[in-house]
N, C-alpha and C. Protein backbone atom coordinates (compact mmCIF):
# COMPACT_ATOMS: atom_id res chain seq x y z
N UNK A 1 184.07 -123.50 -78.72
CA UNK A 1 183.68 -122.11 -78.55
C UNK A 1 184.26 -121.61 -77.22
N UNK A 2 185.06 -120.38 -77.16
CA UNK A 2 185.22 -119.66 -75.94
C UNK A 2 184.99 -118.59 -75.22
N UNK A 3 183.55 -119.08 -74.88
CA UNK A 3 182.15 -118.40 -74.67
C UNK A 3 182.87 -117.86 -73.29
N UNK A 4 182.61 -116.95 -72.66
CA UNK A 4 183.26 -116.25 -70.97
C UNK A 4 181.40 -116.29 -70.24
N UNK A 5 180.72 -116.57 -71.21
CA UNK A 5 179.19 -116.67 -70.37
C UNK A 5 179.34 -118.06 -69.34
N UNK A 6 180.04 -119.02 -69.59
CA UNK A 6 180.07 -120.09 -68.54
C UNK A 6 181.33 -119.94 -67.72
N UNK A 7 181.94 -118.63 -67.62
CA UNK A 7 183.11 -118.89 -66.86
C UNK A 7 182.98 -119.46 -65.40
N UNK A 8 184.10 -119.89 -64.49
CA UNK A 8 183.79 -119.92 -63.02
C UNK A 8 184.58 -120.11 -62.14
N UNK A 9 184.79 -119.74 -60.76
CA UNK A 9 185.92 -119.21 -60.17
C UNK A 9 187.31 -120.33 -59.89
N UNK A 10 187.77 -119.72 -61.05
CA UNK A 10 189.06 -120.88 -61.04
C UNK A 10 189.74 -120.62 -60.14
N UNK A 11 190.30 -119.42 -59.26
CA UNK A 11 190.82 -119.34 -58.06
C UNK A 11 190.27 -120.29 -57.31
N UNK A 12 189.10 -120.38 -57.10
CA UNK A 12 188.22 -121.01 -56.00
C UNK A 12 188.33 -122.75 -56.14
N UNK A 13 188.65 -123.40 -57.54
CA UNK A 13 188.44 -124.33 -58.02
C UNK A 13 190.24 -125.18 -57.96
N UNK A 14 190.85 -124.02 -58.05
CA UNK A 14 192.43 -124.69 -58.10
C UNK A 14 192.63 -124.33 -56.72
N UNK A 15 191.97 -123.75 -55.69
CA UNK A 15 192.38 -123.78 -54.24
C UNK A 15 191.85 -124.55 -53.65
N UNK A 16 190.73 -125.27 -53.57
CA UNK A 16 190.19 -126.49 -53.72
C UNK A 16 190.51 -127.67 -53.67
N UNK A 17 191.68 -127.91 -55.02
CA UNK A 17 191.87 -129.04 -54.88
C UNK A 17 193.25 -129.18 -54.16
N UNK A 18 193.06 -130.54 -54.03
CA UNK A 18 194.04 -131.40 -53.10
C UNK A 18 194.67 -132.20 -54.44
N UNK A 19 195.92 -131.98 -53.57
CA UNK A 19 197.29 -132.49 -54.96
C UNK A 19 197.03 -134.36 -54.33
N UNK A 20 197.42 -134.89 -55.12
CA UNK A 20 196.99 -136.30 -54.65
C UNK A 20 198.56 -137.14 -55.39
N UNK A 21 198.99 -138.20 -54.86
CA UNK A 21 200.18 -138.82 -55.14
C UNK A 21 199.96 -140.16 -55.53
N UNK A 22 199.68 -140.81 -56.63
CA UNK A 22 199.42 -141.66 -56.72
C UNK A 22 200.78 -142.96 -57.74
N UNK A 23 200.19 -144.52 -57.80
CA UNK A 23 201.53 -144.86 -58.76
C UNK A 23 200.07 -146.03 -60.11
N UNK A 24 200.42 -145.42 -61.35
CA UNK A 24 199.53 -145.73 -62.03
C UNK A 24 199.41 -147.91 -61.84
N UNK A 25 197.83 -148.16 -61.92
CA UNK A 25 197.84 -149.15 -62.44
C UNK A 25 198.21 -150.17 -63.80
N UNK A 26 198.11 -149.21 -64.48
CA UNK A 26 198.12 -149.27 -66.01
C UNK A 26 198.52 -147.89 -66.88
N UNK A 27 199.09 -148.56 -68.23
CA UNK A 27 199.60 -147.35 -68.71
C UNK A 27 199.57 -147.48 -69.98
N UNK A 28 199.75 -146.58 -70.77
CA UNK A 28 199.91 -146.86 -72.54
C UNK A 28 201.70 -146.84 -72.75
N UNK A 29 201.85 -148.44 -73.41
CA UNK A 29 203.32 -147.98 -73.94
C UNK A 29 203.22 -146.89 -75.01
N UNK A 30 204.55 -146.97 -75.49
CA UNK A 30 204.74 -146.00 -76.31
C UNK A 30 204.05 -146.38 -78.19
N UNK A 31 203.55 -147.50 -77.89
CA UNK A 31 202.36 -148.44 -79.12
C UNK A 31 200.98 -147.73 -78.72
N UNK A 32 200.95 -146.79 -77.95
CA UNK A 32 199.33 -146.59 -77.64
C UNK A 32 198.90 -148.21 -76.87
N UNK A 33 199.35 -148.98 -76.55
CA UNK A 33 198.71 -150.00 -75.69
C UNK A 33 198.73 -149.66 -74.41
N UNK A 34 197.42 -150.32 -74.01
CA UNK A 34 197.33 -150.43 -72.02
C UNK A 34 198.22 -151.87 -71.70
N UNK A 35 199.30 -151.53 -71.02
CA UNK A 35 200.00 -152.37 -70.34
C UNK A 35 200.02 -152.17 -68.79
N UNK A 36 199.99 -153.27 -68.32
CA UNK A 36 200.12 -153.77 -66.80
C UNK A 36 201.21 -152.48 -65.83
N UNK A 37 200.94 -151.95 -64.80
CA UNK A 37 201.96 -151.26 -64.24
C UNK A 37 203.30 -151.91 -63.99
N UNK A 38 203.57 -153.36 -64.42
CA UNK A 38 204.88 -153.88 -63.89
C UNK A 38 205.91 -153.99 -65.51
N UNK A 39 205.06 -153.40 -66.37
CA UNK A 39 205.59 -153.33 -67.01
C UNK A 39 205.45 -151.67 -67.98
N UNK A 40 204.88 -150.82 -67.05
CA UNK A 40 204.62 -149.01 -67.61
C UNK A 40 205.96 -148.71 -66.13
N UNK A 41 205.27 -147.26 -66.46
CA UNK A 41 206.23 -146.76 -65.49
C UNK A 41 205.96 -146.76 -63.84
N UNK A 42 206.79 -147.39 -62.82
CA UNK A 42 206.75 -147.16 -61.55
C UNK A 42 206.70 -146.08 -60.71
N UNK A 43 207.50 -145.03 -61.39
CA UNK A 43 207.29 -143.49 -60.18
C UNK A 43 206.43 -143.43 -60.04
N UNK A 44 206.27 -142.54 -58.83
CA UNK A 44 205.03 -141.64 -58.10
C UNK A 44 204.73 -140.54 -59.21
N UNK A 45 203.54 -140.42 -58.99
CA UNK A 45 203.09 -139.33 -60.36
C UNK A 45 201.96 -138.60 -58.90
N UNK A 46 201.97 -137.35 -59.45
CA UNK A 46 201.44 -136.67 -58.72
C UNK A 46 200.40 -135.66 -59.40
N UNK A 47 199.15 -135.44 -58.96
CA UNK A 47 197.85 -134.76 -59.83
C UNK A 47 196.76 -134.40 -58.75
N UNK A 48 195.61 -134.48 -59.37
CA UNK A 48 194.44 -134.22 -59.04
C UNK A 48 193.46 -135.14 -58.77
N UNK A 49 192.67 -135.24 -57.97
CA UNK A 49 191.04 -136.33 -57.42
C UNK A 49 190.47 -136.09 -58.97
N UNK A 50 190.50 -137.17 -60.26
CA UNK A 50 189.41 -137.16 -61.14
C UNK A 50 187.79 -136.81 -60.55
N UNK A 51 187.63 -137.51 -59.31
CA UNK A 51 186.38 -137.35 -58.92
C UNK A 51 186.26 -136.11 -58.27
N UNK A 52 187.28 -135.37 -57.31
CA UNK A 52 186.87 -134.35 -56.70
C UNK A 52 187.28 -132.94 -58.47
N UNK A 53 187.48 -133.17 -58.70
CA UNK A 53 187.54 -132.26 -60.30
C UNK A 53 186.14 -132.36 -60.79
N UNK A 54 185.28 -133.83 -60.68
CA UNK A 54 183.90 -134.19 -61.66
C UNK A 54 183.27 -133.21 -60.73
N UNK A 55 182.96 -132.68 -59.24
CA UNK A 55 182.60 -132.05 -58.80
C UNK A 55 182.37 -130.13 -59.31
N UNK A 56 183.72 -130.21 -60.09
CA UNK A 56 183.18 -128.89 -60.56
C UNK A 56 183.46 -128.67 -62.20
N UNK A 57 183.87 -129.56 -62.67
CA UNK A 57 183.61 -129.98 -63.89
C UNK A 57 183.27 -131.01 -64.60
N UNK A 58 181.48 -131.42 -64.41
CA UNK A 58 180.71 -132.42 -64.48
C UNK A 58 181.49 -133.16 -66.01
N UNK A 59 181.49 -134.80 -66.00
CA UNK A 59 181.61 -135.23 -67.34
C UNK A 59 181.41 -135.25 -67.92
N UNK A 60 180.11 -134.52 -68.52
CA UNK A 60 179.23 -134.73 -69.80
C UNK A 60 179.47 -133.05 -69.87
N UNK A 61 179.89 -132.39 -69.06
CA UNK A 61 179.52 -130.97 -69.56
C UNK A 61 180.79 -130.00 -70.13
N UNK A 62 181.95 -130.78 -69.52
CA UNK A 62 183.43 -130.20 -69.44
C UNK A 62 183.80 -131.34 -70.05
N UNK A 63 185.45 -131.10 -70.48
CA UNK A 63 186.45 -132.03 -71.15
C UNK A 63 187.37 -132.23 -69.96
N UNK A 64 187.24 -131.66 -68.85
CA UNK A 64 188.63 -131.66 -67.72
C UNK A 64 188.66 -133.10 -67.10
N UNK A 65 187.27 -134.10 -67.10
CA UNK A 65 187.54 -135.19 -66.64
C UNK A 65 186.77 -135.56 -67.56
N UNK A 66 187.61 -137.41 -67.88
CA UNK A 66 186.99 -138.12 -68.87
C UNK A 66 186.64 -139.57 -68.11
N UNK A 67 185.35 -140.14 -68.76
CA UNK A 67 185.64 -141.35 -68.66
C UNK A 67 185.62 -142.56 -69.13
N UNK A 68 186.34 -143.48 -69.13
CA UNK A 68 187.41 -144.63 -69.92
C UNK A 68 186.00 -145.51 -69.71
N UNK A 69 186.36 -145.91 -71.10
CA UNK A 69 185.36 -147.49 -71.39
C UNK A 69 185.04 -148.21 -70.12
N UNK A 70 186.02 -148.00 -69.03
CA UNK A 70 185.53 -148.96 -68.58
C UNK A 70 184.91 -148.79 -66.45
N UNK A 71 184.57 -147.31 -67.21
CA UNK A 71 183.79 -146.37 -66.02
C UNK A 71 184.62 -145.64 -65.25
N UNK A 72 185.99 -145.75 -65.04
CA UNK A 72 187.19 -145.05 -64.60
C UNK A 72 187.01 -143.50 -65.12
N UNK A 73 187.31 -142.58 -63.85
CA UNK A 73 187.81 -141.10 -64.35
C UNK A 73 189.20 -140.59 -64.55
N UNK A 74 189.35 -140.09 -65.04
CA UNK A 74 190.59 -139.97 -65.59
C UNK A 74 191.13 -138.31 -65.67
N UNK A 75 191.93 -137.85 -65.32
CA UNK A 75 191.90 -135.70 -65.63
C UNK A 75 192.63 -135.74 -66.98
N UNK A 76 192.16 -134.56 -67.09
CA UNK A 76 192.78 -134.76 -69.03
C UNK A 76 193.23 -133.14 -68.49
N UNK A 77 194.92 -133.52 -68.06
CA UNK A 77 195.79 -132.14 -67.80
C UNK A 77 195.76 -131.07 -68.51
N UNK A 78 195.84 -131.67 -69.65
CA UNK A 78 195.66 -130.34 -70.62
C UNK A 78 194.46 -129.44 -71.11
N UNK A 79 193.58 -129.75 -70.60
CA UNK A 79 192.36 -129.31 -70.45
C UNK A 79 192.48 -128.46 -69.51
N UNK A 80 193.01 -128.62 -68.12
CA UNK A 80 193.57 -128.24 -66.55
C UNK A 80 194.63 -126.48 -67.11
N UNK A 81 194.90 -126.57 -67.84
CA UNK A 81 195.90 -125.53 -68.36
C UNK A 81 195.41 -123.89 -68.22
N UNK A 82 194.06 -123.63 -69.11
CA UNK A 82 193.78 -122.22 -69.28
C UNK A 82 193.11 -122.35 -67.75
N UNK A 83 192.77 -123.20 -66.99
CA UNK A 83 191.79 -122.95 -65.25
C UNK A 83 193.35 -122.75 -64.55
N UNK A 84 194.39 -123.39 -64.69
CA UNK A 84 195.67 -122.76 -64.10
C UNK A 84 196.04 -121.66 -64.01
N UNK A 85 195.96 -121.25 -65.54
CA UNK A 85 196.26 -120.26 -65.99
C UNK A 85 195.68 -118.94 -65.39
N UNK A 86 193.89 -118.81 -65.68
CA UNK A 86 193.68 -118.11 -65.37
C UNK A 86 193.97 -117.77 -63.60
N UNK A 87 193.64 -118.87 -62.67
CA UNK A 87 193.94 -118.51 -61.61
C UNK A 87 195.12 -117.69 -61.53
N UNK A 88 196.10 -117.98 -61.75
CA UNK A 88 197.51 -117.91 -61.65
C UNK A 88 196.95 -116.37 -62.38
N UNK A 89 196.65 -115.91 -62.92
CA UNK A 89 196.30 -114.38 -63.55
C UNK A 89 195.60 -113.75 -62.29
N UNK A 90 194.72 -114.54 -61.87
CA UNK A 90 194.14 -113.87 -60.38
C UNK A 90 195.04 -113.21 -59.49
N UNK A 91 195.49 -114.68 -59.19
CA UNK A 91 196.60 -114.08 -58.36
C UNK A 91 197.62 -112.73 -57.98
N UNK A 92 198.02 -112.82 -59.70
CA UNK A 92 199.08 -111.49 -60.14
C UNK A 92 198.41 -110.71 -60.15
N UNK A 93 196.80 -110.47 -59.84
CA UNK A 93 196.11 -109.35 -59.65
C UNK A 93 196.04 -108.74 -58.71
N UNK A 94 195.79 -109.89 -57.68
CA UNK A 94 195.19 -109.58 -56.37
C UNK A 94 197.03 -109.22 -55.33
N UNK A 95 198.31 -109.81 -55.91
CA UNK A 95 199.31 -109.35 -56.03
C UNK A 95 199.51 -108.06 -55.78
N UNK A 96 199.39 -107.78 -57.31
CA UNK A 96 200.01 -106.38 -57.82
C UNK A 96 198.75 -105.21 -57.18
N UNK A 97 197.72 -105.51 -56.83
CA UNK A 97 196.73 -104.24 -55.92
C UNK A 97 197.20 -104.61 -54.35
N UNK A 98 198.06 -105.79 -54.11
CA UNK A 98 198.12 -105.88 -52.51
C UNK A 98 199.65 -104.57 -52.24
N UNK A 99 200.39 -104.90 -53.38
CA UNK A 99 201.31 -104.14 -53.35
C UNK A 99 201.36 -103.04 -53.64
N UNK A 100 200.13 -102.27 -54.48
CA UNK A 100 200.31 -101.03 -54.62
C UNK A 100 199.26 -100.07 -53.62
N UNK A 101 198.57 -101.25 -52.83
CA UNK A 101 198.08 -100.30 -51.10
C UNK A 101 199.24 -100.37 -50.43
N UNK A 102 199.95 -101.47 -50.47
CA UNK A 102 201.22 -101.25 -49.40
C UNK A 102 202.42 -100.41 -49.66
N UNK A 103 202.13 -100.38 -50.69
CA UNK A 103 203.87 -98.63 -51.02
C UNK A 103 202.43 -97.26 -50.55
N UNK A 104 201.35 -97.36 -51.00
CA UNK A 104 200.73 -96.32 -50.24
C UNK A 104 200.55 -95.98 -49.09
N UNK A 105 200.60 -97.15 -48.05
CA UNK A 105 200.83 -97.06 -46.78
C UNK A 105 202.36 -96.74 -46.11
N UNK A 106 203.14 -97.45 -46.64
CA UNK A 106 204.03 -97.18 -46.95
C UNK A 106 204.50 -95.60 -46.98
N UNK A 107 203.86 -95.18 -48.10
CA UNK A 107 204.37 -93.16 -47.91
C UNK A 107 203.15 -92.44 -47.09
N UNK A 108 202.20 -93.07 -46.38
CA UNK A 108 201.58 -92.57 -45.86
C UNK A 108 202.21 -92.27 -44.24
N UNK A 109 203.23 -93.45 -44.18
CA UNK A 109 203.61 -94.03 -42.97
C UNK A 109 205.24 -92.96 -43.06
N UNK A 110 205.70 -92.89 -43.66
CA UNK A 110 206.80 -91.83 -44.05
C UNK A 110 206.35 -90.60 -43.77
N UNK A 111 205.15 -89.91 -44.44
CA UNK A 111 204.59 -88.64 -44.33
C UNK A 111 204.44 -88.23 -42.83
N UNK A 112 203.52 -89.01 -42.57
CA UNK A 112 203.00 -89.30 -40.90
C UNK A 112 204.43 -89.18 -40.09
N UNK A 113 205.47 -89.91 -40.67
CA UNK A 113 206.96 -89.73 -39.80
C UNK A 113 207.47 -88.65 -39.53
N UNK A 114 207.36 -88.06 -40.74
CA UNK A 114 207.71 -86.49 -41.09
C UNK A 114 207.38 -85.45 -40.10
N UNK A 115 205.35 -85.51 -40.31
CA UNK A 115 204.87 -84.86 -39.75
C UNK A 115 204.59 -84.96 -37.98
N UNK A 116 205.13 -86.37 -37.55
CA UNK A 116 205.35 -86.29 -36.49
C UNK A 116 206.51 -85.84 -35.92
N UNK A 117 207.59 -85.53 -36.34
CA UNK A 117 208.96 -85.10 -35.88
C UNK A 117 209.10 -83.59 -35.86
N UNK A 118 207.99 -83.25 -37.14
CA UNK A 118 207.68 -81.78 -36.71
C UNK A 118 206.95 -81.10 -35.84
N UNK A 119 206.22 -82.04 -35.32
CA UNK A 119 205.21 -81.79 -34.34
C UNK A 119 205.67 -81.68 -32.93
N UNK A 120 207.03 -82.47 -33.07
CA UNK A 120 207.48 -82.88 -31.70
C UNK A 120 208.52 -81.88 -31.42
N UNK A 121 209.68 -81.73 -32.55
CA UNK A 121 210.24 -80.09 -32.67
C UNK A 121 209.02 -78.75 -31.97
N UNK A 122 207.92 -78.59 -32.73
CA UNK A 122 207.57 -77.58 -32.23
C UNK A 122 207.21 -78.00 -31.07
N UNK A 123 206.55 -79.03 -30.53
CA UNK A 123 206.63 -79.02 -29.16
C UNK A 123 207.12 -78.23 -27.78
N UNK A 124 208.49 -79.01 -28.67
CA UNK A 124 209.98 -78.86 -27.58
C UNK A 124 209.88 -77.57 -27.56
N UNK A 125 209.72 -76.75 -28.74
CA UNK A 125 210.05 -75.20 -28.70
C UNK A 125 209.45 -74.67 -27.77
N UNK A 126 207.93 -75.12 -27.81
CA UNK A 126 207.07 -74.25 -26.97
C UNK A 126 206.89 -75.04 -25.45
N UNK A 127 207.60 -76.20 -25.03
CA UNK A 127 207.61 -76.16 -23.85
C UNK A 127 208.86 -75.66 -23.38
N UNK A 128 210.22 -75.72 -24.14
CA UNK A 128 210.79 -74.58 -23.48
C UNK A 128 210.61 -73.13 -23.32
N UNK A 129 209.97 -72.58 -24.29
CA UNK A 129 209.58 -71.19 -23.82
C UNK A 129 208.75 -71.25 -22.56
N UNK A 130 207.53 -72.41 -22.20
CA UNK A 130 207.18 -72.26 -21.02
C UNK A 130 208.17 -72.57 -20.00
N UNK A 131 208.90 -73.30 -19.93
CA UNK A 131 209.93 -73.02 -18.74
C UNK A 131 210.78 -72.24 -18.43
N UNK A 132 210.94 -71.39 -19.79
CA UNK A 132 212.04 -70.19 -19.98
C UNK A 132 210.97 -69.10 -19.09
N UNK A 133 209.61 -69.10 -19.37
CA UNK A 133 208.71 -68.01 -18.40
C UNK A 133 208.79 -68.31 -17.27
N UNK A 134 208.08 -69.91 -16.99
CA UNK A 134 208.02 -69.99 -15.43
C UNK A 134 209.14 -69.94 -14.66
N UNK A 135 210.41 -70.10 -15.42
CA UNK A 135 211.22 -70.08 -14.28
C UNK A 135 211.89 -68.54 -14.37
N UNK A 136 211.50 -67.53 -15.11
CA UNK A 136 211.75 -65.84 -15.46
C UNK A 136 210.65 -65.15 -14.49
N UNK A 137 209.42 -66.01 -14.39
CA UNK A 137 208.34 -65.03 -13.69
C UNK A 137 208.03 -65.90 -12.17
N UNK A 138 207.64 -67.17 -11.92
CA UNK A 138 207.57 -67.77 -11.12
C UNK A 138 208.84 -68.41 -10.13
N UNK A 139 209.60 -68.59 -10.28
CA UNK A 139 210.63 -69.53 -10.15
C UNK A 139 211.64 -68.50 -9.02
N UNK A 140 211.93 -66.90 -9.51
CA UNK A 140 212.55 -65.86 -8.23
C UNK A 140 211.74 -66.08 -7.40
N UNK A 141 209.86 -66.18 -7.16
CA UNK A 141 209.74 -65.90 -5.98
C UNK A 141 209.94 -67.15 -5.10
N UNK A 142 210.39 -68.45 -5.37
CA UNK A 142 210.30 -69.86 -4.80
C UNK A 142 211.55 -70.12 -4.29
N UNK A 143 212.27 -69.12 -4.90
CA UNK A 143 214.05 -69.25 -4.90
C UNK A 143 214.55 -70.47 -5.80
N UNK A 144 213.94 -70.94 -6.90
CA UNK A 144 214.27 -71.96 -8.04
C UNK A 144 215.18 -71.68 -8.76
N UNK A 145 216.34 -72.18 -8.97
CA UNK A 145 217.64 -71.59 -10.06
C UNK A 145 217.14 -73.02 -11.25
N UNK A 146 217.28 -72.03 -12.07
CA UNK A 146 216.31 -72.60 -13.64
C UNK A 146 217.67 -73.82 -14.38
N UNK A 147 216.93 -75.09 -14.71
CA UNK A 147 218.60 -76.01 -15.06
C UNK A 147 219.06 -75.08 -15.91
N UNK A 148 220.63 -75.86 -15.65
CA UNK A 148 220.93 -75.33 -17.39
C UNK A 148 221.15 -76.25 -18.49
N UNK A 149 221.10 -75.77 -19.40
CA UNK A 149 221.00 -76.80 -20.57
C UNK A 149 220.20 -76.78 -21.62
C-alpha cells in the first residue's frame, strides 16, 4: 500500500546518512550461493550504515533494512530508491523557489540601478543650478570667478 499517511522527511533522512566504504565478507555467486569473499567479488563497494538506516527505518516496520538468518543487517537498495527519489524532488524544489527569489532580486537590483542613476542625474542638475545662483548672486560680491566647465 502507498499510504502518504506514514510519510517522513526523506531530505532529512538521506542528509543524514553517511556514505560508508566497505569490501563484502561474503557474497552470492551467480548460483544464488553465499561464498567466501576470496572467492565473490574484491572491490570496494560503497553504501549506507544498515544500522544507522534501522534508526529511521525500524526492521519490522520498513523493508529498507533486512535481517539475514543469521542476525546481520543488510540495506535492501532498492527499497532506498523512491526515499532518493523523493529527496532529490525536494531539492528541485527548494532549487527552483531559490532561483526564482533570485531573478527577483535580481530585477529588483536592476530597477533600483535605474532608479538610482536617475536620482543622481537629477541631482547633478539641481546642484548645478545652485552653483549657477551662488556664484550669479553671491560670488560678485567675494570677487569669485565661477569654474568653467
Amino acid at each position: 500500500m502507498s499510504d502518504k499517511s506514514g510519510k517522513m522527511d526523506c531530505l532529512g533522512v538521506v542528509c543524514a546518512l553517511d556514505t560508508i566504504q566497505f569490501n563484502y565478507k561474503s557474497a552470492e555467486n551467480n548460483k544464488g550461493e553465499v561464498v567466501d569473499a576470496a572467492e565473490g567479488d574484491h572491490r570496494i563497494q560503497f553504501g549506507f550504515s544498515a544500522q544507522q538506516l534501522s534508526n529511521y527505518y525500524p526492521v519490522d516496520r520498513f523493508a529498507v533494512v533486512n535481517r539475514s538468518p543469521e542476525g546481520f543487517l543488510n540495506v535492501n537498495y532498492p527499497m532506498l530508491v523512491p526515499v532518493l527519489s523523493k529527496a532529490i524532488k525536494i531539492l528541485r524544489g527548494m532549487f527552483t523557489s531559490m532561483d526564482e527569489k533570485l531573478s527577483k532580486l535580481e530585477q529588483r537590483w536592476e530597477s533600483t540601478d535605474e532608479e538610482m542613476a536617475e536620482r543622481n542625474a537629477k541631482l547633478e542638475e539641481r546642484v548645478k543650478l545652485m552653483e549657477d545662483i551662488i556664484y550669479e548672486r553671491v560670488a560678485p560680491d567675494l570677487h569669485v570667478k565661477q569654474p568653467k566647465g
